[in-house]
Protein backbone atom coordinates (compact mmCIF):
# COMPACT_ATOMS: atom_id res chain seq x y z
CA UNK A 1 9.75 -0.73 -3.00
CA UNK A 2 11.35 1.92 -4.43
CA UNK A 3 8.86 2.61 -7.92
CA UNK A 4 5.81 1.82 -5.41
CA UNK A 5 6.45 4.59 -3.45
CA UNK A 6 7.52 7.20 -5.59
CA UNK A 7 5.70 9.94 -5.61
CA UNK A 8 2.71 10.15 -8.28
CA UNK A 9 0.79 13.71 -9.31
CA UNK A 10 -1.98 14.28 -6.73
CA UNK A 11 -5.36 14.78 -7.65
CA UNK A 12 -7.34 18.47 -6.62
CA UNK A 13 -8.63 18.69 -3.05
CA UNK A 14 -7.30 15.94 -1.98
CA UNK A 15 -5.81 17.32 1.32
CA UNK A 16 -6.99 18.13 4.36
CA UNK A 17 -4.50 20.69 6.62
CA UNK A 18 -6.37 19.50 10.08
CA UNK A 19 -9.23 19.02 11.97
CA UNK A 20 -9.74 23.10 12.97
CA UNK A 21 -9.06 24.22 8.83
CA UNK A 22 -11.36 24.15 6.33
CA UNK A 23 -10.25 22.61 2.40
CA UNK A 24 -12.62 23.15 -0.24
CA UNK A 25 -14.76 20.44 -1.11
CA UNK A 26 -13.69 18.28 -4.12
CA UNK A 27 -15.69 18.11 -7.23
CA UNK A 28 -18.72 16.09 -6.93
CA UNK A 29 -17.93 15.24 -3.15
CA UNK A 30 -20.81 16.39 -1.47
CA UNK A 31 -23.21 14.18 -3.99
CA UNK A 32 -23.94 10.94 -2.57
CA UNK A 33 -23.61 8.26 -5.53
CA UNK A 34 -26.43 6.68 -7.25
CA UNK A 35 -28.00 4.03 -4.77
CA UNK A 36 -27.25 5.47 -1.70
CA UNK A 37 -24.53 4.48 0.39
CA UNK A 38 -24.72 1.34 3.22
CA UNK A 39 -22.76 3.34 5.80
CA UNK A 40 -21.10 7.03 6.23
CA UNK A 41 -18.15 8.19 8.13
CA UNK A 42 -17.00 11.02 8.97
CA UNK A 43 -13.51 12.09 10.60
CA UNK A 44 -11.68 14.85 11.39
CA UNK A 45 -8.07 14.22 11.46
CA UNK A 46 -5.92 16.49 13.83
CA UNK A 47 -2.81 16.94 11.81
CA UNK A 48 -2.65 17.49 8.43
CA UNK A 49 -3.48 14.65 5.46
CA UNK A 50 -2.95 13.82 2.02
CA UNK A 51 -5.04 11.24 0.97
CA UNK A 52 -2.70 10.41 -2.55
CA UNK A 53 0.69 10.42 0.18
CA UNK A 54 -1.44 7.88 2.63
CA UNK A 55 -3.43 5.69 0.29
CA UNK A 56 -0.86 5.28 -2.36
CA UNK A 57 1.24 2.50 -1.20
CA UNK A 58 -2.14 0.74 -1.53
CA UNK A 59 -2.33 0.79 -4.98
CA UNK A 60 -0.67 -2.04 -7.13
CA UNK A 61 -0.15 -0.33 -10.71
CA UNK A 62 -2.52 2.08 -12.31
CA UNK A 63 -4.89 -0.48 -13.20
CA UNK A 64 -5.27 -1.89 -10.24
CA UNK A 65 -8.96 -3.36 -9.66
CA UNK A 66 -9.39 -2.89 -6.36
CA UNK A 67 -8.16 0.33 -5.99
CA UNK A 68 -9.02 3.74 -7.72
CA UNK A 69 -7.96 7.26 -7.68
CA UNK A 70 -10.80 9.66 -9.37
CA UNK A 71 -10.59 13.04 -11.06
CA UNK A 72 -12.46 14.36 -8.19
CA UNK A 73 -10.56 13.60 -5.26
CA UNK A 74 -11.55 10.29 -4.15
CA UNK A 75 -10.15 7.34 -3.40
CA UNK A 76 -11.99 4.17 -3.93
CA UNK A 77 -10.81 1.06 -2.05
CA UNK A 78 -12.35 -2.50 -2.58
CA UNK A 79 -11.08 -4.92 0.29
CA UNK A 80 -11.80 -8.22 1.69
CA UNK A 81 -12.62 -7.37 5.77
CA UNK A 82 -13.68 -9.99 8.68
CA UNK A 83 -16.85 -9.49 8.04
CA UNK A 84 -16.64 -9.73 4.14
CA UNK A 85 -16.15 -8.06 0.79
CA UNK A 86 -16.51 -4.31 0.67
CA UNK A 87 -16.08 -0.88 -0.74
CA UNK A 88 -14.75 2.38 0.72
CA UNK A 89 -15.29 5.50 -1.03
CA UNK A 90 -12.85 7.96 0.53
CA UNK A 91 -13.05 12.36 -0.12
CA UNK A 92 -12.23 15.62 1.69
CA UNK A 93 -15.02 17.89 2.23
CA UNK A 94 -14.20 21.05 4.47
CA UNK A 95 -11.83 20.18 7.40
CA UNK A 96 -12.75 16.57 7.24
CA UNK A 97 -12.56 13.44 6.00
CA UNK A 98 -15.54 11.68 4.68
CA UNK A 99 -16.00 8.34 4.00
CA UNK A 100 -19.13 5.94 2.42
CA UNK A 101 -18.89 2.10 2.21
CA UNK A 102 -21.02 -0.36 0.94
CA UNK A 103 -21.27 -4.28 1.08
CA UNK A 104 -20.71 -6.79 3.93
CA UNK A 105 -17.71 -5.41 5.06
CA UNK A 106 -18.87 -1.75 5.23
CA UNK A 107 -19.39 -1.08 9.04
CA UNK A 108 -15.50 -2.63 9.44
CA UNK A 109 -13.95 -0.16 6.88
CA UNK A 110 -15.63 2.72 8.76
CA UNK A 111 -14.71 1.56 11.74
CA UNK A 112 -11.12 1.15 10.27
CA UNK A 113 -10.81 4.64 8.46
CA UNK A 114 -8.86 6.65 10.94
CA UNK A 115 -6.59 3.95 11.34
CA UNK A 116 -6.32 3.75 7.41
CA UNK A 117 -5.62 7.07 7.73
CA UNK A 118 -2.80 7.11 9.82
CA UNK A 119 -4.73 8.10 13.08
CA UNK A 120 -2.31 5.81 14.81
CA UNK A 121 0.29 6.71 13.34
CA UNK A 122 3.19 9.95 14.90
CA UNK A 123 4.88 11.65 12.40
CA UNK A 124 5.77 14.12 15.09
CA UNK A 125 8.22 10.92 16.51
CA UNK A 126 10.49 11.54 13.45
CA UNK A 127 13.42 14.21 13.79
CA UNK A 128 15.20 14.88 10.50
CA UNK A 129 18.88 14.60 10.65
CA UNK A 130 19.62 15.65 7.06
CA UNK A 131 18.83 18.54 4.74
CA UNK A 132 17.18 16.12 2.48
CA UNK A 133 14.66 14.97 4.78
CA UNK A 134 13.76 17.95 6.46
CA UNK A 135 13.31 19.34 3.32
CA UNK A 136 11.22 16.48 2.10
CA UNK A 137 9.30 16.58 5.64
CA UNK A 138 8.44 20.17 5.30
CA UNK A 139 7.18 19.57 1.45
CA UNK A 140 5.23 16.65 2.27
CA UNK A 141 3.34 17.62 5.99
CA UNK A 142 0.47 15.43 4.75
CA UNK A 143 2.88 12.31 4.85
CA UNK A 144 1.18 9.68 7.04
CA UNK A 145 1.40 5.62 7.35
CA UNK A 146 -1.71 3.86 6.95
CA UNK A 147 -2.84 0.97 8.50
CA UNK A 148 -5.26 -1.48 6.63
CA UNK A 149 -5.53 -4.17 9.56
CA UNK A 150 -5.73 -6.68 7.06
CA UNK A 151 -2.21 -8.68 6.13
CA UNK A 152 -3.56 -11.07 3.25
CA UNK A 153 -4.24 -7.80 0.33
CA UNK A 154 -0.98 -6.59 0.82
CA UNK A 155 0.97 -10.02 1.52
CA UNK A 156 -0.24 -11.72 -1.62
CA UNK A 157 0.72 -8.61 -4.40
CA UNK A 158 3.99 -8.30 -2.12
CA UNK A 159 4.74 -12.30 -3.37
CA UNK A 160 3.64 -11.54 -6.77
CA UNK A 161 6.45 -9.06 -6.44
CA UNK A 162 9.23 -11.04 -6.07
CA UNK A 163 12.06 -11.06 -8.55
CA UNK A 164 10.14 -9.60 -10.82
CA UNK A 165 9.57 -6.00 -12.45
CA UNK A 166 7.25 -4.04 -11.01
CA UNK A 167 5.13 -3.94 -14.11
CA UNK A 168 4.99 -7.89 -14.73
CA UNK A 169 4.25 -7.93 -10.85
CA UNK A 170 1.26 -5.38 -11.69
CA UNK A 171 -0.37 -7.25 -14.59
CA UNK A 172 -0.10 -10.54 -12.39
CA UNK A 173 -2.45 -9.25 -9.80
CA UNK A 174 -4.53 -7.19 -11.92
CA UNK A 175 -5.32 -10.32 -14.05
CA UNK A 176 -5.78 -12.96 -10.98
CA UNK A 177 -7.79 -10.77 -9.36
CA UNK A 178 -10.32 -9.96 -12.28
CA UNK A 179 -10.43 -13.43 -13.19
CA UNK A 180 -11.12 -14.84 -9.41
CA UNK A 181 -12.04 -12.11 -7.30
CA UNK A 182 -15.77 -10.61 -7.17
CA UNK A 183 -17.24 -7.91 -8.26
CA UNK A 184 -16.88 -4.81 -5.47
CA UNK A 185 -20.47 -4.03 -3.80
CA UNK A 186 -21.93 -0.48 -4.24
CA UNK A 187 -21.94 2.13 -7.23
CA UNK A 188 -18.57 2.02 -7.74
CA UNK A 189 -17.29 4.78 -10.94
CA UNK A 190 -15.71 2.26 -13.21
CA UNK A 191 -15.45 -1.74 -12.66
CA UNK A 192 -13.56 -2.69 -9.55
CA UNK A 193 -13.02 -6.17 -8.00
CA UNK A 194 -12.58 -7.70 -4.09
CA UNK A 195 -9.22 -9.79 -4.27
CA UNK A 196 -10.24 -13.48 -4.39
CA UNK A 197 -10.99 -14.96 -0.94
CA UNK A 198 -8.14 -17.94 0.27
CA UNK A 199 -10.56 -20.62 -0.80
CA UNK A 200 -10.54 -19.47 -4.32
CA UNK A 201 -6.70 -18.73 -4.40
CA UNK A 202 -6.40 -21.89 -3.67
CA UNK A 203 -8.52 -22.99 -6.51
CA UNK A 204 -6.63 -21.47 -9.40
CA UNK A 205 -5.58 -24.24 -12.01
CA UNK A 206 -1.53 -23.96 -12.49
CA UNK A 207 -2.01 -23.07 -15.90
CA UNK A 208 -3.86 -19.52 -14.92
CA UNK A 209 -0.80 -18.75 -12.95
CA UNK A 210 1.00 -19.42 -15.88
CA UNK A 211 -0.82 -16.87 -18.10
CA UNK A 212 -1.21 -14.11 -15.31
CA UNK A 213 2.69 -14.65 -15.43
CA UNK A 214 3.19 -16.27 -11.93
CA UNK A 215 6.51 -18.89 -11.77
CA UNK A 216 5.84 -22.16 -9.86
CA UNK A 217 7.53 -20.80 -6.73
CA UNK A 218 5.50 -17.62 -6.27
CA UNK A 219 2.11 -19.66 -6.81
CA UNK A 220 3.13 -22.13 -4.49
CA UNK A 221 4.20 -19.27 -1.46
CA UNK A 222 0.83 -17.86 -2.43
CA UNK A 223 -1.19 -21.23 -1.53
CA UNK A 224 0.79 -21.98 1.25
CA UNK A 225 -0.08 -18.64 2.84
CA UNK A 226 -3.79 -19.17 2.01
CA UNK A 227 -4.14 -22.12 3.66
CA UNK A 228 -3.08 -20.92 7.09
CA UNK A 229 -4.91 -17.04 6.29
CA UNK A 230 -6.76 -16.95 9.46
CA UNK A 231 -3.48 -17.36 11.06
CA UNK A 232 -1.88 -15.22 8.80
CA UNK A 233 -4.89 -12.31 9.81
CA UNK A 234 -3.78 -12.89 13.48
CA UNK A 235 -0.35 -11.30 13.02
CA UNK A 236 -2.30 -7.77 12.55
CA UNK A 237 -2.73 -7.79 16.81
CA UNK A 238 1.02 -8.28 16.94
CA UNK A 239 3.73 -5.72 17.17
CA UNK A 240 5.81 -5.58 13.44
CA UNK A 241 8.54 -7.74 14.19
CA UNK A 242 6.29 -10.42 15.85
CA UNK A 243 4.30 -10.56 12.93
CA UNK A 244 6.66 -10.36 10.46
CA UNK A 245 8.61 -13.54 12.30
CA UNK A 246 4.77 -15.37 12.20
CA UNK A 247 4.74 -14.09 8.19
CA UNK A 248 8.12 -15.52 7.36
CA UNK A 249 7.21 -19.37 8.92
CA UNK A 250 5.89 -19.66 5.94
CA UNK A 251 8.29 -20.89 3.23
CA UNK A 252 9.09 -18.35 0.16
CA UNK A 253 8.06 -15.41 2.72
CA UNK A 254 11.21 -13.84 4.11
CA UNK A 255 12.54 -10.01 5.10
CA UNK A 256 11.67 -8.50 1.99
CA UNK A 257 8.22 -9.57 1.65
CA UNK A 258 7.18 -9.60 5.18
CA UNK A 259 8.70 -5.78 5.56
CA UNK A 260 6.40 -4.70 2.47
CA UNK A 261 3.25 -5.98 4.27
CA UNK A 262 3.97 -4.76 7.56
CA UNK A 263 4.45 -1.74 6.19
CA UNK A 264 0.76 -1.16 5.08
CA UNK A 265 -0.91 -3.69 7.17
CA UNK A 266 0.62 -2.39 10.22
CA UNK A 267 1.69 0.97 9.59
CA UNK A 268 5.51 0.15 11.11
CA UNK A 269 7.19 3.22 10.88
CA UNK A 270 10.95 1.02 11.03
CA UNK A 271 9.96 -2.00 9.38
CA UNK A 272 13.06 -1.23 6.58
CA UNK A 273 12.41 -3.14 3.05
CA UNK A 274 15.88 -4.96 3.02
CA UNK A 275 16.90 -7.01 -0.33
CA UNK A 276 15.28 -4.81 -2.24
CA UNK A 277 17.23 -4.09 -5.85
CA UNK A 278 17.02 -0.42 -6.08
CA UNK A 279 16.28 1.04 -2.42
CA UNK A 280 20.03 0.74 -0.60
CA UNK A 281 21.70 2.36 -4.27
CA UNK A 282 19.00 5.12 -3.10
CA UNK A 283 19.33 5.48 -0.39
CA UNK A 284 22.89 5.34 -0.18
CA UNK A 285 23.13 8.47 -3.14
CA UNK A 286 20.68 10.60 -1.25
CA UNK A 287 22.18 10.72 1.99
CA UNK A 288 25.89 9.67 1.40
CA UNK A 289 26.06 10.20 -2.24
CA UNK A 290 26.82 6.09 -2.59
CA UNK A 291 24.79 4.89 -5.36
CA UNK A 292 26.62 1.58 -4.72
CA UNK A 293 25.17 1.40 -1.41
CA UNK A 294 24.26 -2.39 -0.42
CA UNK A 295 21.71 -3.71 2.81
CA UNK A 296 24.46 -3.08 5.07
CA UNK A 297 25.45 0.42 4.13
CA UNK A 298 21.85 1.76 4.01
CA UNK A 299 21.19 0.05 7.42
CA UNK A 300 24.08 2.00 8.99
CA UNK A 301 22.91 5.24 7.28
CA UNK A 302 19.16 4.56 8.77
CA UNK A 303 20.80 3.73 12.16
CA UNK A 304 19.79 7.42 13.52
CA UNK A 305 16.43 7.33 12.72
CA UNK A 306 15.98 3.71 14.74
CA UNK A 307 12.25 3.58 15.40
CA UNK A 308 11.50 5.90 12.30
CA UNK A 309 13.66 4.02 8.88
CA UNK A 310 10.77 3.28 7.07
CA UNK A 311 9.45 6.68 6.95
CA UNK A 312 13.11 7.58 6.00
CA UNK A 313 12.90 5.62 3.08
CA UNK A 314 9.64 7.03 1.92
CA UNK A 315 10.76 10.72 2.80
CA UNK A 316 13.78 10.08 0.20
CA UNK A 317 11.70 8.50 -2.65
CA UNK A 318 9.63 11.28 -2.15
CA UNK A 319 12.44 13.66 -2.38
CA UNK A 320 12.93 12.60 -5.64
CA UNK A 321 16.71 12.54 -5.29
CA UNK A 322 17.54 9.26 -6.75
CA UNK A 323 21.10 8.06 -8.87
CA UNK A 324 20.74 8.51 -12.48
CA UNK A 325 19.93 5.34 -14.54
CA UNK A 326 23.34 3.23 -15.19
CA UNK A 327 21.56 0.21 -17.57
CA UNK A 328 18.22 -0.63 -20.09
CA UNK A 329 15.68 -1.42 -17.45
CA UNK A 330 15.03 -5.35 -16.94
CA UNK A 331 13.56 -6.90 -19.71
CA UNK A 332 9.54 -8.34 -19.59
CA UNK A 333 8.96 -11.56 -19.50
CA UNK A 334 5.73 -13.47 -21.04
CA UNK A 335 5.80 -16.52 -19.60
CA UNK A 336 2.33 -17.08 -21.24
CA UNK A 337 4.15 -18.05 -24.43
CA UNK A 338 7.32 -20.34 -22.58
């Protein structure tokens, strides 16, 4: 969790301060791209929004195909909906948000942006007990949780994720999805792919897993999901813990990975990654100045904000208050050449 959400430099104009203020327009936003887009959105959130702070957690590595953060301001999100693959083109122009989409799934992203946005999400519910946070609160006011309504993108990289570096984790996905996944519908600015659909998860020979860097048991926590996706997509009617209870039936998913995709597909504001390596040591140094901080520890130090830990967590990683390095980072694996 903790090098996913850290905080990353924000492109220009890419906040809005609310619904009544007006932000300049970014570079090249008011141009509709070559082609024309399918559908347009716009929305005028009522508190204010940073679209790098919202969208981020999204984003799996800097090459990340189905996800793209342009010079200009925009984000570009390629996602697999109900209704089928799609593309959402995402800017601020004046007080509002503005979003195009293009492809099957076009009239469901639209219909999904405020939500994506954090529309349904109350940052207002959180009180800061600690310096740190209010101070990270007040720096951040654009801070909201999005909610994709989708639980397949962000369980699948969240299994890829598992016991393994962040960076081996990235070039996993990036390369399965290339190789499996289609092209994303509409003019998108550089190549960008729609994750694979189940059926052609399912389909990848064991040796491809190999290559992308996938061990046996991550593969095989990936199919079993697949095959039971519609009942998977369900859980995103449920409250968090329901859904993360339905998420963890299936065997290799448990707390860690079922918190990480709650988080985005649900936008649970106390869904708390536990078992992660590096969150409790920072969580523990930030607000009790215990870098040895285990599950337990940074449990009992989130206990105030019950209702509110997950946006705790993110407020410290975006503090940037985190223990200085102890050991050589873990080493890279290519299990391409075992």
């Amino acid at each position: 969790m903790a090098g996913r959400f850290a905080p990353r430099p924000r492109p220009p104009h890419s906040t809005v301060s609310g619904g009544r203020a007006a932000v300049p327009a970014a570079a090249g936003a008011s141009q509709v791209p070559p082609g024309g887009p399918e559908r347009v959105r716009a929305w005028a959130p009522d508190e204010p929004l940073d679209l790098g702070l919202v969208l981020g957690p999204l984003r799996r590595g800097p090459g990340d195909p189905t996800f793209r953060a342009m010079p200009d301001g925009s984000v570009w999100r390629a996602s697999r909906t109900p209704l089928g693959p799609g593309t959402l083109r995402v800017f601020v122009r004046g007080g509002q948000v503005c979003g195009q989409a293009w492809g099957p799934g076009a009239e469901w992203l639209l219909d999904q942006l405020p939500e994506l946005l954090g529309a349904a999400d109350e940052p207002a519910a959180f009180a800061p007990r600690h310096r740190l946070l209010a101070l990270a609160r007040h720096r951040r006011p654009g801070l909201r949780l999005t909610r994709t309504g989708l639980v397949l993108e962000s369980l699948i990289p969240s299994v890829l994720e598992q016991k393994v570096t962040t960076l081996e984790a990235y070039a996993a996905w990036r390369t399965l999805v290339r190789a499996y996944g289609e092209p994303a519908p509409g003019p998108v600015p550089v190549p960008m792919h729609v994750m694979p659909a189940p059926r052609a998860w399912a389909l990848i020979p064991s040796w491809d897993w190999h290559r992308a860097g996938v061990d046996d048991k991550r593969a095989s926590t990936v199919l079993r999901a697949v095959r039971v996706a519609a009942r998977l997509e369900e859980a995103t009617a449920m409250p968090p813990a329901a859904a993360r209870q339905r998420l963890e039936v299936v065997p290799g998913i448990g707390p860690w990975t079922s918190a990480e995709t709650v988080q985005r597909s649900h936008g649970a504001a106390d869904e708390v990654t536990v078992g992660d390596l590096h969150l409790p040591g920072i969580v523990g140094f930030a607000l009790a100045g215990n870098r040895d901080a285990d599950d337990a520890e940074m449990l009992r130090l989130l206990e105030p904000y019950a209702g509110q830990r997950h946006r705790a967590a993110r407020l410290i990683l975006l503090s940037g208050r985190i223990p200085p390095r102890r050991a050589p980072r873990m080493p890279l694996r290519d299990m391409g050449r075992l």
